[in-house]
C-alpha atoms as a PDB file:
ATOM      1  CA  UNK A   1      90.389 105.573 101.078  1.00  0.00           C
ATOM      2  CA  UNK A   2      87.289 106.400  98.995  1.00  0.00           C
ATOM      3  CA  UNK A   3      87.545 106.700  95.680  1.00  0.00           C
ATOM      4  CA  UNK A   4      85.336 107.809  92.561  1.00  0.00           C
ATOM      5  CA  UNK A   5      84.285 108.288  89.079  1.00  0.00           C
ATOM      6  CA  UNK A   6      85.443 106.108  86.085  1.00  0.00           C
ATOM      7  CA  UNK A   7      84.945 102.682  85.850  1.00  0.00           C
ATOM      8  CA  UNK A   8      88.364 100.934  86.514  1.00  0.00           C
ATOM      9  CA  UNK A   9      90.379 100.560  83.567  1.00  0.00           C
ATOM     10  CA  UNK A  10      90.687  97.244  81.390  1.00  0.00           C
ATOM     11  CA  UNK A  11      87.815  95.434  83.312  1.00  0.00           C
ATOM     12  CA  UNK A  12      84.890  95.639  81.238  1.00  0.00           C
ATOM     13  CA  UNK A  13      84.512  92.356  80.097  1.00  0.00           C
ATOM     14  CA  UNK A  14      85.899  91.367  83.541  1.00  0.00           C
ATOM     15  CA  UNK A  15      82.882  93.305  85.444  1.00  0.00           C
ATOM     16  CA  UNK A  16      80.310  91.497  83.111  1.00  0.00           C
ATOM     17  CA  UNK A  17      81.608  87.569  83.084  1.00  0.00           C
ATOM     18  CA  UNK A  18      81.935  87.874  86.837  1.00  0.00           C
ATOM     19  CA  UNK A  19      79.417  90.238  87.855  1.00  0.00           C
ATOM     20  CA  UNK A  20      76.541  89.503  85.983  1.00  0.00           C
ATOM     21  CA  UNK A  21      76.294  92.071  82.741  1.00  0.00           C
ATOM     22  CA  UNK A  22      73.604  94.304  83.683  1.00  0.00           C
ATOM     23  CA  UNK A  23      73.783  94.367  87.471  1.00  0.00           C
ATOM     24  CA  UNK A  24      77.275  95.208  86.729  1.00  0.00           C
ATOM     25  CA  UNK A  25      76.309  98.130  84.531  1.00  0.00           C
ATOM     26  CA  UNK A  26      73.938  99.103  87.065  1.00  0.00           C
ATOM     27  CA  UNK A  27      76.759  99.195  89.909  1.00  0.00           C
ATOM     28  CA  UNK A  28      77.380 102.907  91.180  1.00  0.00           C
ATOM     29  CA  UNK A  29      80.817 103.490  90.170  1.00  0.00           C
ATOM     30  CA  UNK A  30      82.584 104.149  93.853  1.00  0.00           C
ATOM     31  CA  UNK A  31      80.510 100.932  94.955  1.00  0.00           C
ATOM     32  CA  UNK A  32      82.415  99.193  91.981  1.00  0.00           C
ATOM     33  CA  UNK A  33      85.750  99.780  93.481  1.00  0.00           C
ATOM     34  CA  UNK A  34      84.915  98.885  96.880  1.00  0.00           C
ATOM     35  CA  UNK A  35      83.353  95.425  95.423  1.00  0.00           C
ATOM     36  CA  UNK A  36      86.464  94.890  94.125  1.00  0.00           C
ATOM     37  CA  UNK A  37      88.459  95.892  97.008  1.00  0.00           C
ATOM     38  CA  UNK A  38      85.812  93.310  99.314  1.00  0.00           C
ATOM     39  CA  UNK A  39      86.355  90.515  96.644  1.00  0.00           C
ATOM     40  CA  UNK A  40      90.073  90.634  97.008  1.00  0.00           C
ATOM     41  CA  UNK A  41      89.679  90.239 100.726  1.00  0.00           C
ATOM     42  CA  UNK A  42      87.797  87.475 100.302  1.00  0.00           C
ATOM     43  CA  UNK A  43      90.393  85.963  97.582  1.00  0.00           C
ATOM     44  CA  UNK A  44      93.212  86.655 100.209  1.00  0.00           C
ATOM     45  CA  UNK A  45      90.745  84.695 103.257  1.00  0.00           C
ATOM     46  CA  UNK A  46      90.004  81.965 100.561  1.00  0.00           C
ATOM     47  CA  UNK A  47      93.846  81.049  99.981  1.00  0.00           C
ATOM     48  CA  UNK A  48      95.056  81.682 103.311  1.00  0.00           C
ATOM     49  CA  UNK A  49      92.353  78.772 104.641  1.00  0.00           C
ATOM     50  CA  UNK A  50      93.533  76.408 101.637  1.00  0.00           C
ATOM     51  CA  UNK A  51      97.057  76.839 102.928  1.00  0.00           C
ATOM     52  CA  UNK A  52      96.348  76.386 106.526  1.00  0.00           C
ATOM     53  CA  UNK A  53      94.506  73.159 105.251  1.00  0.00           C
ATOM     54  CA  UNK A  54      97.141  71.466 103.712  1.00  0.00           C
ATOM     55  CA  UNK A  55      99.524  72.450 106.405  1.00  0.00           C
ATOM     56  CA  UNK A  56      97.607  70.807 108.960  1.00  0.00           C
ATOM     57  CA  UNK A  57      97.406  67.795 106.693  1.00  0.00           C
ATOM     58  CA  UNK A  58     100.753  67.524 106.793  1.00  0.00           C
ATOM     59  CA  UNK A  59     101.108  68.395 102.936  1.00  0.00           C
ATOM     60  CA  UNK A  60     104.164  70.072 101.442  1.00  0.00           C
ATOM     61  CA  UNK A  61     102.431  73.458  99.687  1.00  0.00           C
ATOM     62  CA  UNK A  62     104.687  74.201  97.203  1.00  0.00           C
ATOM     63  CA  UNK A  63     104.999  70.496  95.623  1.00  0.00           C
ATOM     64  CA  UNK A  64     101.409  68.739  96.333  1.00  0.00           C
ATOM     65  CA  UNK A  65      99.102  68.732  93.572  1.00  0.00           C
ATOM     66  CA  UNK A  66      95.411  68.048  94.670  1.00  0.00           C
ATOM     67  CA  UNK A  67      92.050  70.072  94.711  1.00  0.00           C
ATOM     68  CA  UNK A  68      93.358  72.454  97.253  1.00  0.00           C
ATOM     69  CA  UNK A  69      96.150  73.209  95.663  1.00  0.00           C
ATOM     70  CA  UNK A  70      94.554  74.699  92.491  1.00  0.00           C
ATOM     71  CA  UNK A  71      91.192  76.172  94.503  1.00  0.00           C
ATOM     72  CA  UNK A  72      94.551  78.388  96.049  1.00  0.00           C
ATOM     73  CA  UNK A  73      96.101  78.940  92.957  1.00  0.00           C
ATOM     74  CA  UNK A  74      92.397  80.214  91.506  1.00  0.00           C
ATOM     75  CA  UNK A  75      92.241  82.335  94.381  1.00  0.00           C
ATOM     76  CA  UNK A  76      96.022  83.808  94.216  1.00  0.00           C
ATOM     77  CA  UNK A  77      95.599  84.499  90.546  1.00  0.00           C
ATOM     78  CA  UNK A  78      92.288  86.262  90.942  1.00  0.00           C
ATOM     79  CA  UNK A  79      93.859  87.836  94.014  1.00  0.00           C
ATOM     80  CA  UNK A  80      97.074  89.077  91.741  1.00  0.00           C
ATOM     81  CA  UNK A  81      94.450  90.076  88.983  1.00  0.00           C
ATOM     82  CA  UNK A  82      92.042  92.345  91.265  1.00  0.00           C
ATOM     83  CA  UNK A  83      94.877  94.265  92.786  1.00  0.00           C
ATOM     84  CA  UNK A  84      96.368  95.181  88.934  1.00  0.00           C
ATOM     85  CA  UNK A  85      93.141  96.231  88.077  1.00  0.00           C
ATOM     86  CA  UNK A  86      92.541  98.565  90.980  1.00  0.00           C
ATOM     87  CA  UNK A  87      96.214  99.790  90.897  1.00  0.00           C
ATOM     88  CA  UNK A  88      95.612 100.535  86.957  1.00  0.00           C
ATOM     89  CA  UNK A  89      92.289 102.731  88.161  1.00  0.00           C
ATOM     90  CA  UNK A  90      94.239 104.940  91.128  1.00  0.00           C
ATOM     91  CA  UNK A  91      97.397 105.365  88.907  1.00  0.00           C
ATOM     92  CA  UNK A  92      95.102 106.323  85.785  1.00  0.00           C
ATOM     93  CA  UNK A  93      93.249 108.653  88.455  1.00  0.00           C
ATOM     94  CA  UNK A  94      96.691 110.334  89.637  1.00  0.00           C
ATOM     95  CA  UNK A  95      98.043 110.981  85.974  1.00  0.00           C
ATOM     96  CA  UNK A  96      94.307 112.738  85.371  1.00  0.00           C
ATOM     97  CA  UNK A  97      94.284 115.092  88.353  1.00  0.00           C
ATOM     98  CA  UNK A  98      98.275 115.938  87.667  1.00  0.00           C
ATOM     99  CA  UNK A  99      97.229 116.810  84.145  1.00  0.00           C
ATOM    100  CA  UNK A 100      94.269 118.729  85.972  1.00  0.00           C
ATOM    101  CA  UNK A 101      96.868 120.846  88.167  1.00  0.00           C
ATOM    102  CA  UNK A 102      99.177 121.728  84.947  1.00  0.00           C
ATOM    103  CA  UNK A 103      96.153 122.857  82.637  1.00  0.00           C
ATOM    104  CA  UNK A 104      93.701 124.341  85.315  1.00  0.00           C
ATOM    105  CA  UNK A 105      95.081 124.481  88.650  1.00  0.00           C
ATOM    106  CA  UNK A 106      97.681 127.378  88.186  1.00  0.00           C
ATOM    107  CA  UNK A 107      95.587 129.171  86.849  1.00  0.00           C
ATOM    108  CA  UNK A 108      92.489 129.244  89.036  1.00  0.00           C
ATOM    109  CA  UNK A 109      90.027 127.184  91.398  1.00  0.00           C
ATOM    110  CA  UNK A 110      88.862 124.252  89.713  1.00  0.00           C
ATOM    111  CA  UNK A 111      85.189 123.767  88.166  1.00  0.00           C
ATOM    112  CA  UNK A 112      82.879 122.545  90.362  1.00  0.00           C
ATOM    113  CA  UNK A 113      81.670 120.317  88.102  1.00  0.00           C
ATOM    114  CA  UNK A 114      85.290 118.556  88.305  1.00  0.00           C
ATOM    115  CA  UNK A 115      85.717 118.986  91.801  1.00  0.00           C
ATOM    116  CA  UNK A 116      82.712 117.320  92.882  1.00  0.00           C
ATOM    117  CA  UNK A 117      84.048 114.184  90.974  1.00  0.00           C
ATOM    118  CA  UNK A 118      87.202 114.119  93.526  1.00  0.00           C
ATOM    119  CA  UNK A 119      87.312 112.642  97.042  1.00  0.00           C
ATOM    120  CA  UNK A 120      88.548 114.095  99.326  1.00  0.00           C
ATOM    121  CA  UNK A 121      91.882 112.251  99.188  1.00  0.00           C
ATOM    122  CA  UNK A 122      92.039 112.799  95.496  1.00  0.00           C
ATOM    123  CA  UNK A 123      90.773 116.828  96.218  1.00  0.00           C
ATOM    124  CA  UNK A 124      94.251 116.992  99.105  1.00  0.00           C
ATOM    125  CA  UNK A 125      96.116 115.225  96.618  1.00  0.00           C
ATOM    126  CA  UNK A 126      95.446 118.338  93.638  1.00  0.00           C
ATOM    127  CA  UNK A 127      96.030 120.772  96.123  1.00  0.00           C
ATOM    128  CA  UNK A 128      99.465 119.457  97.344  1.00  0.00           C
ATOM    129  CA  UNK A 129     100.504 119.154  93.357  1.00  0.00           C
ATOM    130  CA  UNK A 130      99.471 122.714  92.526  1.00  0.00           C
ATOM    131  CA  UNK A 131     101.113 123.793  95.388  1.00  0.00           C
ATOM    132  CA  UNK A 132     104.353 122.062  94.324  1.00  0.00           C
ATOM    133  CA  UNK A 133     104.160 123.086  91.579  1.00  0.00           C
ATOM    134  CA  UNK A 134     103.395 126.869  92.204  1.00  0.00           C
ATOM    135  CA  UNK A 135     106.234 126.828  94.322  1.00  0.00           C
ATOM    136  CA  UNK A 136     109.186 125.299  92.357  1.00  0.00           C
ATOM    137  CA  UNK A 137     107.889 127.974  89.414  1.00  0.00           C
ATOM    138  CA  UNK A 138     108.257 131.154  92.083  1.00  0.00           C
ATOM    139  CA  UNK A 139     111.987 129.438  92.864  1.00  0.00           C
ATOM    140  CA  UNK A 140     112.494 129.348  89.316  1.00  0.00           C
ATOM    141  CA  UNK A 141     111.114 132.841  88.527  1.00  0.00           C
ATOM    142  CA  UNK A 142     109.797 131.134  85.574  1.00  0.00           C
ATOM    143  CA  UNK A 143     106.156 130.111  84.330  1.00  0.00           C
ATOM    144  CA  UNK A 144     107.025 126.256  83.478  1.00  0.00           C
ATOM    145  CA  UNK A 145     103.009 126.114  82.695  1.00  0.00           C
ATOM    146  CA  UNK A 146     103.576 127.367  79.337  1.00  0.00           C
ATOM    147  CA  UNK A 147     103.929 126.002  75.687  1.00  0.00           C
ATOM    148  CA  UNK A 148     107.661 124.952  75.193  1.00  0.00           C
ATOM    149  CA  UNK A 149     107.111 126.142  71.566  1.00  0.00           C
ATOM    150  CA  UNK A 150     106.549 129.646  71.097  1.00  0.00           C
ATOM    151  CA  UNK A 151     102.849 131.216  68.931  1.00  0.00           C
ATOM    152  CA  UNK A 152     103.353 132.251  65.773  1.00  0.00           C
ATOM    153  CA  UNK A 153     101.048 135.049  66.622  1.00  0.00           C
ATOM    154  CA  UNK A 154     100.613 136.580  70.217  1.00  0.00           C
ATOM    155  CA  UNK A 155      97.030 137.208  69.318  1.00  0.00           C
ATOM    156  CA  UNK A 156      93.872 134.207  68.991  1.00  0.00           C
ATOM    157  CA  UNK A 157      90.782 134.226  67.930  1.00  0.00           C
ATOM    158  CA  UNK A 158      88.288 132.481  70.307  1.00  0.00           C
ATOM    159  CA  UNK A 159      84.784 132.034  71.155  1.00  0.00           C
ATOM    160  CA  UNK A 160      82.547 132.468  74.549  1.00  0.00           C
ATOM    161  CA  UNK A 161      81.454 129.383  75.368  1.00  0.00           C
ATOM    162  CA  UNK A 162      79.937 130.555  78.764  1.00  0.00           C
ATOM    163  CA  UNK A 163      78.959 134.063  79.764  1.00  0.00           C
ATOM    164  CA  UNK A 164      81.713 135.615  81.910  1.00  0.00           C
ATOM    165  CA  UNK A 165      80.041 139.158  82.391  1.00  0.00           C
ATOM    166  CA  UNK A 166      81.407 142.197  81.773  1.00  0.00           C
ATOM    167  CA  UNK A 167      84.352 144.193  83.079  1.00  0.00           C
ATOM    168  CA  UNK A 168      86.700 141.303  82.984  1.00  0.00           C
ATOM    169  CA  UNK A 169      90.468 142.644  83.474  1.00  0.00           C
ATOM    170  CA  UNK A 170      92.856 141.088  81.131  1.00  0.00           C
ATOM    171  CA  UNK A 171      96.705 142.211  80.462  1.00  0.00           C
ATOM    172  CA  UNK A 172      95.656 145.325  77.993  1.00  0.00           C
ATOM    173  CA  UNK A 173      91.877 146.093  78.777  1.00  0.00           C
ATOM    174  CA  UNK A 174      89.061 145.317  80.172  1.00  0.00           C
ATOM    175  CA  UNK A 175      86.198 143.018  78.486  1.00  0.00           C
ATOM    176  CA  UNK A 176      82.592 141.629  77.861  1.00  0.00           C
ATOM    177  CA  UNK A 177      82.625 138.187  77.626  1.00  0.00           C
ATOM    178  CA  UNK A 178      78.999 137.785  76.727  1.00  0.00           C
ATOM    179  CA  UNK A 179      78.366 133.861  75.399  1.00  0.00           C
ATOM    180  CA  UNK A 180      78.974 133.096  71.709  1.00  0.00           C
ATOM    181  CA  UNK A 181      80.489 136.224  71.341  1.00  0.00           C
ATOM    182  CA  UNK A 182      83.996 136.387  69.624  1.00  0.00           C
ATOM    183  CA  UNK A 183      87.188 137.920  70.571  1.00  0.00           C
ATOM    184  CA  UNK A 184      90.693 138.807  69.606  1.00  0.00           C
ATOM    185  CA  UNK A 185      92.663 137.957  72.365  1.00  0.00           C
ATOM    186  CA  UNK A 186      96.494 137.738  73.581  1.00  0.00           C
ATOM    187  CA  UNK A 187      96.846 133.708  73.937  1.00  0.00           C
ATOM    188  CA  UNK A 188      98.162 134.648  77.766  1.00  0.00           C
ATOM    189  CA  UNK A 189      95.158 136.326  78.597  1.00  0.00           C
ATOM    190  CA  UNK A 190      92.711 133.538  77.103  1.00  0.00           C
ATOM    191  CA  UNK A 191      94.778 130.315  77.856  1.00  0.00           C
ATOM    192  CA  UNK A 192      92.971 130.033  81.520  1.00  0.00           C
ATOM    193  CA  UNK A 193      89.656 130.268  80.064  1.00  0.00           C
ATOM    194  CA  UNK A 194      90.482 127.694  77.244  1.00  0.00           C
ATOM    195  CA  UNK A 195      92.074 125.499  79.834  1.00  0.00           C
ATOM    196  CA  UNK A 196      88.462 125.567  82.178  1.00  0.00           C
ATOM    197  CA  UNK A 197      86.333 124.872  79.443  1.00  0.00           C
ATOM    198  CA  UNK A 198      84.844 128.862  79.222  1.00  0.00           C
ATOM    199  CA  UNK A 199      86.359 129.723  75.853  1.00  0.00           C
ATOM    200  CA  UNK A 200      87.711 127.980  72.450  1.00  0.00           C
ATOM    201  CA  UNK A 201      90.250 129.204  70.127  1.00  0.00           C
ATOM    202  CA  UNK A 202      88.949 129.387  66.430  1.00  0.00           C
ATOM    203  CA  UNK A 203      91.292 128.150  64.161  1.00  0.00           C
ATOM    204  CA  UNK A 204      90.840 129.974  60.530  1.00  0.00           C
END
């Protein structure tokens, strides 16, 4: 599975005392995961041969206490350490692209400039949410994509922050969205553009 974007989480200082500082930096981030991924393979190869060592020595594992016994212990805990790291990354990567299908994904295609951060794993796994999702709401016959707490005021102020064109159908007319131009809005009609990045509400 191929996986991309942000560098995994809680391994800065990791990436630079055993990487090297700048090469590290320099690292494409997909390439950093798979380094990882190799280096707990080779963590995993490194203790299984210690183990079959002292087995064929005739040396009880669990109680002998010589050079091979902590080079396996070494490579167990860096083993143990790799695989938290990596399982930090994908589970930070799953909470972002859930968050992604609540704010954006009901409500239209995502941006390209977000999708082309997925893989294609990650781009199946935003699909199957929304989906879910979309489907347990129509069940419902309720929008669960909404504030719990009621505006004080049906109406926003915003700001274009990219042109739309003109001729945009919203709930009570039709509009020119023409950028950095300002509008009085119904929050329903303007949440989807807020939520993509298009529009801003101006707070007075």
């Amino acid at each position: 599975m191929q996986w991309k974007s942000v560098p995994l989480i809680g391994t800065e200082s990791w990436n630079k005392e055993n990487m090297g500082g700048e090469n590290a930096e320099e690292l494409e981030r997909e390439e950093l995961f798979e380094r990882v991924a190799e280096e707990c393979n080779e963590h995993h190869n490194a203790l299984q041969s210690m183990i079959r060592k002292m087995q064929e020595e005739g040396l009880e594992v669990q109680t002998v206490r010589n050079a091979d016994h902590y080079g396996a212990l070494v490579h167990h805990l860096s083993l143990i350490r790799n695989k938290r790291c990596l399982m930090a990354y994908v589970y930070n990567r799953a909470e972002i692209i859930r968050d992604l299908a609540w704010k954006v994904g009901l409500l239209h295609e995502l941006p390209c400039e977000i999708k082309e951060k997925f893989s294609d794993s990650e781009e199946q796994y935003f699909k199957d949410h929304s989906k879910s999702l979309k489907m347990y709401m129509s069940q419902l016959s309720l929008d669960v994509n909404v504030d719990m707490v009621p505006p004080k005021d049906p109406y926003i102020k915003v700001r274009v922050l990219e042109g739309l064109g003109s001729g945009i159908i919203l709930s009570d007319k039709s509009a020119n969205f023409a950028s950095h131009s300002m509008h009085f809005l119904k929050r329903t009609d303007a949440e989807q553009y807020i939520a993509r990045g298009l529009m801003e509400e101006l707070i007075s």
